[in-house]
C-alpha atoms as a PDB file:
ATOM      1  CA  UNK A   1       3.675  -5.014 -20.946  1.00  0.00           C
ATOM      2  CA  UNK A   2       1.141  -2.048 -21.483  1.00  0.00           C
ATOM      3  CA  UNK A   3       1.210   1.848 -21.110  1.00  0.00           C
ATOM      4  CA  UNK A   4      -2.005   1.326 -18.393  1.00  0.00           C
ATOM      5  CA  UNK A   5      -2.892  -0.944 -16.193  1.00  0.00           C
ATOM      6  CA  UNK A   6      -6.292  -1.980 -18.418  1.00  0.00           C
ATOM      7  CA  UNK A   7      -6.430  -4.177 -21.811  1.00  0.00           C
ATOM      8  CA  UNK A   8      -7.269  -1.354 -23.634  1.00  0.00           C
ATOM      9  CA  UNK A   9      -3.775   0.304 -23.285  1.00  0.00           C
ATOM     10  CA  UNK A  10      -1.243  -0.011 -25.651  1.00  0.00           C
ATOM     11  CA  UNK A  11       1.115  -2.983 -25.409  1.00  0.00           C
ATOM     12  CA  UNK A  12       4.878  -1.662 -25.074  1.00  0.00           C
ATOM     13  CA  UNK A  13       6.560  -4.801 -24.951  1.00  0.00           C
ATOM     14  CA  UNK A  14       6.007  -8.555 -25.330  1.00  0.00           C
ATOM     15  CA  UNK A  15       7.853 -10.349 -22.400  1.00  0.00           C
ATOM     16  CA  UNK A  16       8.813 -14.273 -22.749  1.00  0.00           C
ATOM     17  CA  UNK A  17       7.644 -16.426 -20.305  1.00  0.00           C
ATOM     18  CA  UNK A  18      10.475 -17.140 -17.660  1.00  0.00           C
ATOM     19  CA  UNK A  19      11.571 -13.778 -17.822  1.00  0.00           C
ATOM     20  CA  UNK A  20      12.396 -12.078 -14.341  1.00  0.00           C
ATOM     21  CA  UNK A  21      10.655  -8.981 -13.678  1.00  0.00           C
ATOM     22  CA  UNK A  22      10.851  -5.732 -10.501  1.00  0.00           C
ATOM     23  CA  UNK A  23       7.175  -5.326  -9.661  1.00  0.00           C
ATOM     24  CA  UNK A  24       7.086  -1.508  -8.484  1.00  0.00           C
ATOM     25  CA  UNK A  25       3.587  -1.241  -7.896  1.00  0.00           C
ATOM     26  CA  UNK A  26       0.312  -2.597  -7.738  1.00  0.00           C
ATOM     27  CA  UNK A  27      -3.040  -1.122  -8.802  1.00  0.00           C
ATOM     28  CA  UNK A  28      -6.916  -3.913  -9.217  1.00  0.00           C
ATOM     29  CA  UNK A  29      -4.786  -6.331 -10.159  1.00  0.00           C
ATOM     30  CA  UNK A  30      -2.173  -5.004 -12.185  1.00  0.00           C
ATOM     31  CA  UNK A  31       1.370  -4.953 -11.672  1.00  0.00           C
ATOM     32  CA  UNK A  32       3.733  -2.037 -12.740  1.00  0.00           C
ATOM     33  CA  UNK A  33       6.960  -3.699 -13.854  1.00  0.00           C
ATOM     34  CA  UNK A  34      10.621  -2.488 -14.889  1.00  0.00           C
ATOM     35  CA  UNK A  35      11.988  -4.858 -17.687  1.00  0.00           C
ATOM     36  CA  UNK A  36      14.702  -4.110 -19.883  1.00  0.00           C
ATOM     37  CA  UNK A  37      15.083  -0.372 -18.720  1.00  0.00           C
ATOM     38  CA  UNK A  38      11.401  -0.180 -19.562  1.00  0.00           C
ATOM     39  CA  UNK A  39       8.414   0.745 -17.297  1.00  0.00           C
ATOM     40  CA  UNK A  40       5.112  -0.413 -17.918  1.00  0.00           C
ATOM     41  CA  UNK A  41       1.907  -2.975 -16.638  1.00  0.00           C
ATOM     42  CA  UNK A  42       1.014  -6.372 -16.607  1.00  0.00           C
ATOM     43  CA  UNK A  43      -1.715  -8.273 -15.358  1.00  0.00           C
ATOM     44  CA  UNK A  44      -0.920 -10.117 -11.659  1.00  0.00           C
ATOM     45  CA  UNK A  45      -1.580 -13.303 -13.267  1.00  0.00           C
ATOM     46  CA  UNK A  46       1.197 -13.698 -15.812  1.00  0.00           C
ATOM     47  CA  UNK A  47       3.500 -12.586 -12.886  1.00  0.00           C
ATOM     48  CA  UNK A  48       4.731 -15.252 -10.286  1.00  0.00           C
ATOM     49  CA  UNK A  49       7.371 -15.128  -7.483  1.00  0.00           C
ATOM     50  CA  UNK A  50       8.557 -18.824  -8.168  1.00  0.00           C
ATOM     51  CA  UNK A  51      10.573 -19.362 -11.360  1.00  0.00           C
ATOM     52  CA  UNK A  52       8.105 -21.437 -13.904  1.00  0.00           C
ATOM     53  CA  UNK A  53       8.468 -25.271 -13.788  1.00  0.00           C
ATOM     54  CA  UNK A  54      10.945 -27.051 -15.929  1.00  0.00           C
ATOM     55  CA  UNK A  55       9.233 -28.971 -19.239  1.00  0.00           C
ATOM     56  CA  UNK A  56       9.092 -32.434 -17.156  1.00  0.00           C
ATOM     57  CA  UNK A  57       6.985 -31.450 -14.034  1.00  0.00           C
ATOM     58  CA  UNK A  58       4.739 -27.993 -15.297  1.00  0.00           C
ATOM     59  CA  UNK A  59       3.099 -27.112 -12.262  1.00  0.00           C
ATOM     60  CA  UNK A  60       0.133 -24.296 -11.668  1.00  0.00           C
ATOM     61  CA  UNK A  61       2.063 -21.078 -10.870  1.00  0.00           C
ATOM     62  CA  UNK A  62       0.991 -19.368  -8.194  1.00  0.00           C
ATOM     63  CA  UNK A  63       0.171 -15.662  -9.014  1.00  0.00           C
ATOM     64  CA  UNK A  64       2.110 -13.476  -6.825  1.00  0.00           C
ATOM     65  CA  UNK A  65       0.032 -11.714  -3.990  1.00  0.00           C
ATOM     66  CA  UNK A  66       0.621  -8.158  -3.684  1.00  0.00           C
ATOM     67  CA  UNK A  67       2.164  -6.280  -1.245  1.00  0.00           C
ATOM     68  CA  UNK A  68       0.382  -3.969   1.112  1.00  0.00           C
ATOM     69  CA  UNK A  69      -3.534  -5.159  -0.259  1.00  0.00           C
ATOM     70  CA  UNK A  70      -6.325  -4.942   2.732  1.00  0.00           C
ATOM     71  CA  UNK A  71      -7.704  -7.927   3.377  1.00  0.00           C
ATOM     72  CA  UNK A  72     -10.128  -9.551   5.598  1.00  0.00           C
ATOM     73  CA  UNK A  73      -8.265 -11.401   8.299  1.00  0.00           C
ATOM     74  CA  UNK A  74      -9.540 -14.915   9.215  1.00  0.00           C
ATOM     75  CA  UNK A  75     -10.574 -15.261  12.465  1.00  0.00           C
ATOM     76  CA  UNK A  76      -7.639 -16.712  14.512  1.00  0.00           C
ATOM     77  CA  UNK A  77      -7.541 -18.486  18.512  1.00  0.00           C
ATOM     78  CA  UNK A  78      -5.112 -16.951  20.418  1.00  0.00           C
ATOM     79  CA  UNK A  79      -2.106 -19.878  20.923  1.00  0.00           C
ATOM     80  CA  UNK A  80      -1.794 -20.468  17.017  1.00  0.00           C
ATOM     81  CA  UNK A  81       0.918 -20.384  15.187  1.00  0.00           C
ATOM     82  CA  UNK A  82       1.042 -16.939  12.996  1.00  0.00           C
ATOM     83  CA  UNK A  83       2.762 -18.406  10.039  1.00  0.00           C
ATOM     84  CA  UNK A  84       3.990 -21.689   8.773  1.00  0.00           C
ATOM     85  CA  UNK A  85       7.013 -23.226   9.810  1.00  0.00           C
ATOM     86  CA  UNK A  86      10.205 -22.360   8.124  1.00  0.00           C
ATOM     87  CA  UNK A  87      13.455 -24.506   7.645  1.00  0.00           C
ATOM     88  CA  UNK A  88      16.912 -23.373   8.562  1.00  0.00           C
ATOM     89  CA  UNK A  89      15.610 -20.651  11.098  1.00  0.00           C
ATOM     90  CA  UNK A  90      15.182 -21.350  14.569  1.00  0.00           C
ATOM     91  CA  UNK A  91      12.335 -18.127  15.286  1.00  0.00           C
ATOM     92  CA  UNK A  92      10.060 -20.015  16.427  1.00  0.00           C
ATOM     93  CA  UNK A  93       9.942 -23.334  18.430  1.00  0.00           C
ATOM     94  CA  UNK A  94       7.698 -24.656  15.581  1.00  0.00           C
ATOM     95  CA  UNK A  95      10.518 -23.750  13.142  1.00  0.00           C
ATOM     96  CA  UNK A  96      12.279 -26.643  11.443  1.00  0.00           C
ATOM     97  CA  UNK A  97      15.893 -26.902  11.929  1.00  0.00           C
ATOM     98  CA  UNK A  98      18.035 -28.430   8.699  1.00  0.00           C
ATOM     99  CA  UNK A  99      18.229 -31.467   9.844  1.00  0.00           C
ATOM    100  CA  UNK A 100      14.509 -31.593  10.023  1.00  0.00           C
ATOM    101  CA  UNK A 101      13.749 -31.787  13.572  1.00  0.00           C
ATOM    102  CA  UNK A 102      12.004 -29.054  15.358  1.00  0.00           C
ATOM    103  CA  UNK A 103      13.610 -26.328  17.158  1.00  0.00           C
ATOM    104  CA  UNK A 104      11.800 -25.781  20.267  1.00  0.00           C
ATOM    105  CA  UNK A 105      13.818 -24.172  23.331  1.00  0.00           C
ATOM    106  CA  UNK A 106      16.244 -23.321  20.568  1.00  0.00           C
ATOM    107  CA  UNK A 107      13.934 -20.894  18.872  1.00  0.00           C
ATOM    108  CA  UNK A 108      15.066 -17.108  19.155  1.00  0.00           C
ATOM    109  CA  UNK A 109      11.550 -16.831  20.887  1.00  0.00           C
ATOM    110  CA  UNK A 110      12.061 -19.223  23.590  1.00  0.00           C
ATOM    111  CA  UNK A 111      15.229 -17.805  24.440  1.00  0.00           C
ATOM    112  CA  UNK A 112      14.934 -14.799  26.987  1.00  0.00           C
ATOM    113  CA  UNK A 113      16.738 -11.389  25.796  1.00  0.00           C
ATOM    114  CA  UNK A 114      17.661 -10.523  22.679  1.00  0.00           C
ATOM    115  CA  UNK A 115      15.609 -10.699  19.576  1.00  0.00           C
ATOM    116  CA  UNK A 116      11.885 -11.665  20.214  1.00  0.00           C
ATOM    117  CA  UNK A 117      10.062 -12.512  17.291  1.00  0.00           C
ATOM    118  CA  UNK A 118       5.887 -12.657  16.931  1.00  0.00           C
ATOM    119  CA  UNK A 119       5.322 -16.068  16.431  1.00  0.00           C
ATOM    120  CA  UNK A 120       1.573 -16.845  18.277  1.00  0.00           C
ATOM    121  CA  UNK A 121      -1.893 -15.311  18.147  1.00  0.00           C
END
């Protein structure tokens, strides 16, 4: 963890991999971070949002994405879906429910009233 967000700064504190982290803010890349009742930066790609793989099955972490970056959206046909399917949460009709199957004219969306989530270009 550094004073600045640059590798120039001075390091405050060495953090062990595994550790869990509060990302406050985001600036090219860096992450400011509370650990430990400390506040400093570190780089967005020793940071992940999924915990790091156990010994038997090490994995490529994912670095985590920040929050509110502009990006160039891919051009998208009206009729897609707008995200990928979750499990356990009938939103959408392309939502998984536990038991696997799809949730279709159970989906919040297909049901008229109440909440109506954005689920379609």
């Amino acid at each position: 963890m550094r004073t600045e967000p640059n590798t120039s700064s001075n390091i405050i504190r060495q953090i062990e991999a595994g550790q869990s982290v509060k990302a406050l803010n985001h600036r090219s890349g860096w992450f400011s971070v509370s650990y430990q009742n400390r506040t400093g930066w570190v780089y967005g790609a020793f940071i992940s949002e999924d915990p790091p793989p156990s010994r038997a099955r090490r994995a490529k972490v994912r670095p985590v994405t920040p929050p509110a970056v502009a990006r160039i959206a891919p051009i998208r046909r009206s009729g897609q879906p707008i995200r990928s399917p979750y499990v356990g949460r009938c939103d959408c009709p392309y939502d998984l429910m536990r038991n696997g199957r799809l949730c279709g004219g159970r989906s919040a969306y297909s049901r008229p009233g109440g909440r109506d989530p954005t689920c379609y270009y």
